[in-house]
PDB file of N, CA and C in Angstrom:
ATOM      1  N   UNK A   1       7.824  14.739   5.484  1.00  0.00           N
ATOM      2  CA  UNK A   1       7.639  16.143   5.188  1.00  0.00           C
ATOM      3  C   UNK A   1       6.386  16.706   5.865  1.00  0.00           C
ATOM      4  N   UNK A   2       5.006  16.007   5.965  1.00  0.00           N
ATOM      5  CA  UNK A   2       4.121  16.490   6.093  1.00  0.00           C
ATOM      6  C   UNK A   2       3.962  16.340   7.912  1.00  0.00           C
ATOM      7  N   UNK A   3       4.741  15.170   8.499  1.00  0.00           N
ATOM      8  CA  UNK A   3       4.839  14.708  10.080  1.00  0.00           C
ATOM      9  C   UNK A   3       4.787  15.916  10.767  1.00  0.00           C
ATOM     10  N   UNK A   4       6.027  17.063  10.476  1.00  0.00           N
ATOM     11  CA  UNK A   4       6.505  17.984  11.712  1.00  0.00           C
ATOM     12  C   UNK A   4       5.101  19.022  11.344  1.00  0.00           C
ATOM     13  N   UNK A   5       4.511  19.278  10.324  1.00  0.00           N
ATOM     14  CA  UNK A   5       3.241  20.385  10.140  1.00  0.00           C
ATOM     15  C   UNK A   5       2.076  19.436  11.268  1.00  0.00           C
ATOM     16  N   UNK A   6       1.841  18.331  10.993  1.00  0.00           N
ATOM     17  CA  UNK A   6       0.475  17.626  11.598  1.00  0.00           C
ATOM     18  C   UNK A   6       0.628  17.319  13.374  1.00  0.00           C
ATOM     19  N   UNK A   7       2.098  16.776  13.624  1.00  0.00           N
ATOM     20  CA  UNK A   7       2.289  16.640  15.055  1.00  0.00           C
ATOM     21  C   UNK A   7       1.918  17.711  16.016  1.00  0.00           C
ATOM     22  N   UNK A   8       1.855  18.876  15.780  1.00  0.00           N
ATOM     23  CA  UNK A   8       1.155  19.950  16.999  1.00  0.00           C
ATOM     24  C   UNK A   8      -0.305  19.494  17.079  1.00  0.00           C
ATOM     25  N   UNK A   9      -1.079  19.191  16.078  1.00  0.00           N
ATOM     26  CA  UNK A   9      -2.281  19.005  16.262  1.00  0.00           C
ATOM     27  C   UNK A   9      -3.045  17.686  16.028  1.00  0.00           C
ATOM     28  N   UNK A  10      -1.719  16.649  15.940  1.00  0.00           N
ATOM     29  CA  UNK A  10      -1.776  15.596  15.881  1.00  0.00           C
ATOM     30  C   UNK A  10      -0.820  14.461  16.523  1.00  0.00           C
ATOM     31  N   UNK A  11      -0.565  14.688  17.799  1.00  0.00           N
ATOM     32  CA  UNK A  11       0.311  13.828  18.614  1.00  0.00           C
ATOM     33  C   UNK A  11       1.166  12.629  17.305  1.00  0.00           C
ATOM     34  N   UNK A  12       0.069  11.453  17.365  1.00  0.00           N
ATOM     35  CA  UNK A  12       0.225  10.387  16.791  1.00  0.00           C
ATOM     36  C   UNK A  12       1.612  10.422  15.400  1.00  0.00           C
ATOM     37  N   UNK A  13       0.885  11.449  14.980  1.00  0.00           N
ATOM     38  CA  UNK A  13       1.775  11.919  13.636  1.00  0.00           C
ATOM     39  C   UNK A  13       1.033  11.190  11.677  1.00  0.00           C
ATOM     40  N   UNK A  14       1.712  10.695  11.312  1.00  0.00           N
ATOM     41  CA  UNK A  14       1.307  10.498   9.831  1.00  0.00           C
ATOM     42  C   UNK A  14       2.156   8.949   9.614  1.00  0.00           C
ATOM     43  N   UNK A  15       2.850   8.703  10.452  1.00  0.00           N
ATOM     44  CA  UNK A  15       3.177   7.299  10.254  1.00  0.00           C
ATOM     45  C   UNK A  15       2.677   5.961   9.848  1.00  0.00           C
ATOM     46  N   UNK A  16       1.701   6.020  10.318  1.00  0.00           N
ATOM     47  CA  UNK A  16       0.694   4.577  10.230  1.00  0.00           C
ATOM     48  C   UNK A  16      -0.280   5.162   9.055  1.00  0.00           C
ATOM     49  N   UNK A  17      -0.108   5.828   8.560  1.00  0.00           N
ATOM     50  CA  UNK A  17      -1.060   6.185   6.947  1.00  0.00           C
ATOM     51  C   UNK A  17       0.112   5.302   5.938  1.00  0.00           C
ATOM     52  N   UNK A  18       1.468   5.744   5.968  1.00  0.00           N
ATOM     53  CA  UNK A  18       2.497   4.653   5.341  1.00  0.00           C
ATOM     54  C   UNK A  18       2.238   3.551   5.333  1.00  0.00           C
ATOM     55  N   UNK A  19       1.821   3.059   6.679  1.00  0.00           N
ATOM     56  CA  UNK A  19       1.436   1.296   6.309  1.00  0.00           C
ATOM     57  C   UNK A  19       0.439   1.290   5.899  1.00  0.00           C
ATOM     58  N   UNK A  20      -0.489   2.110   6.190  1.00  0.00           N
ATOM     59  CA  UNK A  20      -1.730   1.262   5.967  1.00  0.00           C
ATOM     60  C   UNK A  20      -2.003   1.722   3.828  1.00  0.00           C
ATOM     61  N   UNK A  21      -1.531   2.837   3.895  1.00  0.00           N
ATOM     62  CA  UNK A  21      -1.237   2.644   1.828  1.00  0.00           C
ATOM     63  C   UNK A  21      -0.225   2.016   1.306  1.00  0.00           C
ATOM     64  N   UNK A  22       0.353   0.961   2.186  1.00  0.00           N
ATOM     65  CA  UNK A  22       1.513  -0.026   1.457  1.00  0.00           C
ATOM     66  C   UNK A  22       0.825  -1.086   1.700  1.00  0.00           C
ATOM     67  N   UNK A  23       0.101  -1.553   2.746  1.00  0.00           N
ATOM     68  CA  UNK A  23      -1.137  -2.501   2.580  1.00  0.00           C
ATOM     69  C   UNK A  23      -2.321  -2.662   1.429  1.00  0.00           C
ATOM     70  N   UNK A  24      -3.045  -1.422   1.555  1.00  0.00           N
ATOM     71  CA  UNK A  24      -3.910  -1.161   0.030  1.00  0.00           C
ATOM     72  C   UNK A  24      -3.110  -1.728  -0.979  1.00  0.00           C
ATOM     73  N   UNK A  25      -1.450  -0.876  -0.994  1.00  0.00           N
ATOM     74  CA  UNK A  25      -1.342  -0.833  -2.618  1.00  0.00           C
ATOM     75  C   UNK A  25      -0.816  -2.608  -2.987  1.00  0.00           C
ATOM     76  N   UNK A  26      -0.376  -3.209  -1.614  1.00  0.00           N
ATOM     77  CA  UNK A  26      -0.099  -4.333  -1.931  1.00  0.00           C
ATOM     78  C   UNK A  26      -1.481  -5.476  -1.907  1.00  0.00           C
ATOM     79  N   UNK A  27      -2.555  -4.969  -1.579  1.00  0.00           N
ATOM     80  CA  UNK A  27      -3.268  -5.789  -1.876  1.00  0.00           C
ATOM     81  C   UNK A  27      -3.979  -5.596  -3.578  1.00  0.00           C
ATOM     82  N   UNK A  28      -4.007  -4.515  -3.967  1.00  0.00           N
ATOM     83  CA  UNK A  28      -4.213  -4.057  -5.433  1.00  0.00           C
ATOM     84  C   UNK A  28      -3.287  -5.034  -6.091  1.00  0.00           C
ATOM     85  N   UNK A  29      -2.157  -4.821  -6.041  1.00  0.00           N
ATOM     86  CA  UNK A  29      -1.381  -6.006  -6.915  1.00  0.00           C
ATOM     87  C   UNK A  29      -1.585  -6.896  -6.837  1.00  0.00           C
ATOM     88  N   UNK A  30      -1.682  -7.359  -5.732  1.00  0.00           N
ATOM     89  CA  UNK A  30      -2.047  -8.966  -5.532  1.00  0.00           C
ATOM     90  C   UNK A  30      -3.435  -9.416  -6.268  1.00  0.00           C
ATOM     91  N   UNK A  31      -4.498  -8.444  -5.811  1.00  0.00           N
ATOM     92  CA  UNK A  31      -5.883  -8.740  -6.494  1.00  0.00           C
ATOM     93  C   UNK A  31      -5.300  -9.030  -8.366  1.00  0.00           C
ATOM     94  N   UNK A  32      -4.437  -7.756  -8.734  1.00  0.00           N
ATOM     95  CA  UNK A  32      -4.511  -7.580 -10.177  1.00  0.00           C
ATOM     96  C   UNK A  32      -3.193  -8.636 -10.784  1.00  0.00           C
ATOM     97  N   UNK A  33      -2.860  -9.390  -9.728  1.00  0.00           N
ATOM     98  CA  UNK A  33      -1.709 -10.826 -10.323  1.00  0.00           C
ATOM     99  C   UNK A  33      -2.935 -11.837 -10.179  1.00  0.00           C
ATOM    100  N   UNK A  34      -3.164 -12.117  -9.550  1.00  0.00           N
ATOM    101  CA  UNK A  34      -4.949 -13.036  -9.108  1.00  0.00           C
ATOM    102  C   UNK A  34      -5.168 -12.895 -10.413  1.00  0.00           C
ATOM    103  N   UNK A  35      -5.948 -11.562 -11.184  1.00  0.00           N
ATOM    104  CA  UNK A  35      -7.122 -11.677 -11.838  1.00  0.00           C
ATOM    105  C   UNK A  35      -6.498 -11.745 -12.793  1.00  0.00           C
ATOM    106  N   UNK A  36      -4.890 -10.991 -13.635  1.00  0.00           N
ATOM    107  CA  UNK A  36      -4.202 -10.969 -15.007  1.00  0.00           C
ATOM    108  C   UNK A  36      -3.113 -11.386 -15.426  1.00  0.00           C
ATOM    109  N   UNK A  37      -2.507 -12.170 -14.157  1.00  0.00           N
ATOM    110  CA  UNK A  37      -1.299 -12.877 -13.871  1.00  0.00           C
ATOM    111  C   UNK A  37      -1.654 -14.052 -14.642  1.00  0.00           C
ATOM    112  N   UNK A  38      -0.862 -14.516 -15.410  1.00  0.00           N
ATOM    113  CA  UNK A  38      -0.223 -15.906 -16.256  1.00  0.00           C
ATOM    114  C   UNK A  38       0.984 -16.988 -14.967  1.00  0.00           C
ATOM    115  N   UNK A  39      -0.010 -18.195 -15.168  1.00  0.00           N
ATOM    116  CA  UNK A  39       1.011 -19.212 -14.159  1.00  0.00           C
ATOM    117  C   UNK A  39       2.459 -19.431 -14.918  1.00  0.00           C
ATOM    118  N   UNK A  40       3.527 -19.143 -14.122  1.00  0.00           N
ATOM    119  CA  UNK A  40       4.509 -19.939 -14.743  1.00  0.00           C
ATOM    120  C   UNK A  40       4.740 -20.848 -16.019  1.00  0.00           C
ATOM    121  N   UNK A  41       5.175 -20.449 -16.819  1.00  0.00           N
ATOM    122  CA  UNK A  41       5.533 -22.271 -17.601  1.00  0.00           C
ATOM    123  C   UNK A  41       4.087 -22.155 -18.726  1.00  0.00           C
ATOM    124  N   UNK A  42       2.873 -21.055 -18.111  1.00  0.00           N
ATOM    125  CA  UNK A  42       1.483 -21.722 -19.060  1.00  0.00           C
ATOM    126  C   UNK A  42       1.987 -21.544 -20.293  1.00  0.00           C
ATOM    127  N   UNK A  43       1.245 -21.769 -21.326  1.00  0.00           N
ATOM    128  CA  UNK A  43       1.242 -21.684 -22.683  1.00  0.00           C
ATOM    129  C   UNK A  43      -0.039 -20.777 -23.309  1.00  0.00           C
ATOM    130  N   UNK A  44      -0.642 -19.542 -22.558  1.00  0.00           N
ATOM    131  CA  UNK A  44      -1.596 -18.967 -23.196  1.00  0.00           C
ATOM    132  C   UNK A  44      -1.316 -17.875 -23.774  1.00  0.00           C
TER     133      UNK A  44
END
């Protein structure tokens, strides 16, 4: 939605902002399975 407004004054476009906040948001989860995630099988 926002691509065809930014491409006149932005060749490149808005594409690579998609990856790079599916990177962030997948490293957020990952940090927050790391820090509040329960192993398989535990018993706590």
């Amino acid at each position: 939605m926002t691509d065809p407004l930014v491409c006149g004054s932005f060749p490149p476009g808005t594409h690579f902002l998609w990856h790079i906040l599916n990177a962030v948001m997948l490293g957020v989860l990952l940090a927050a399975t790391a820090r509040f995630g329960k192993a398989v099988g535990s018993r706590q």
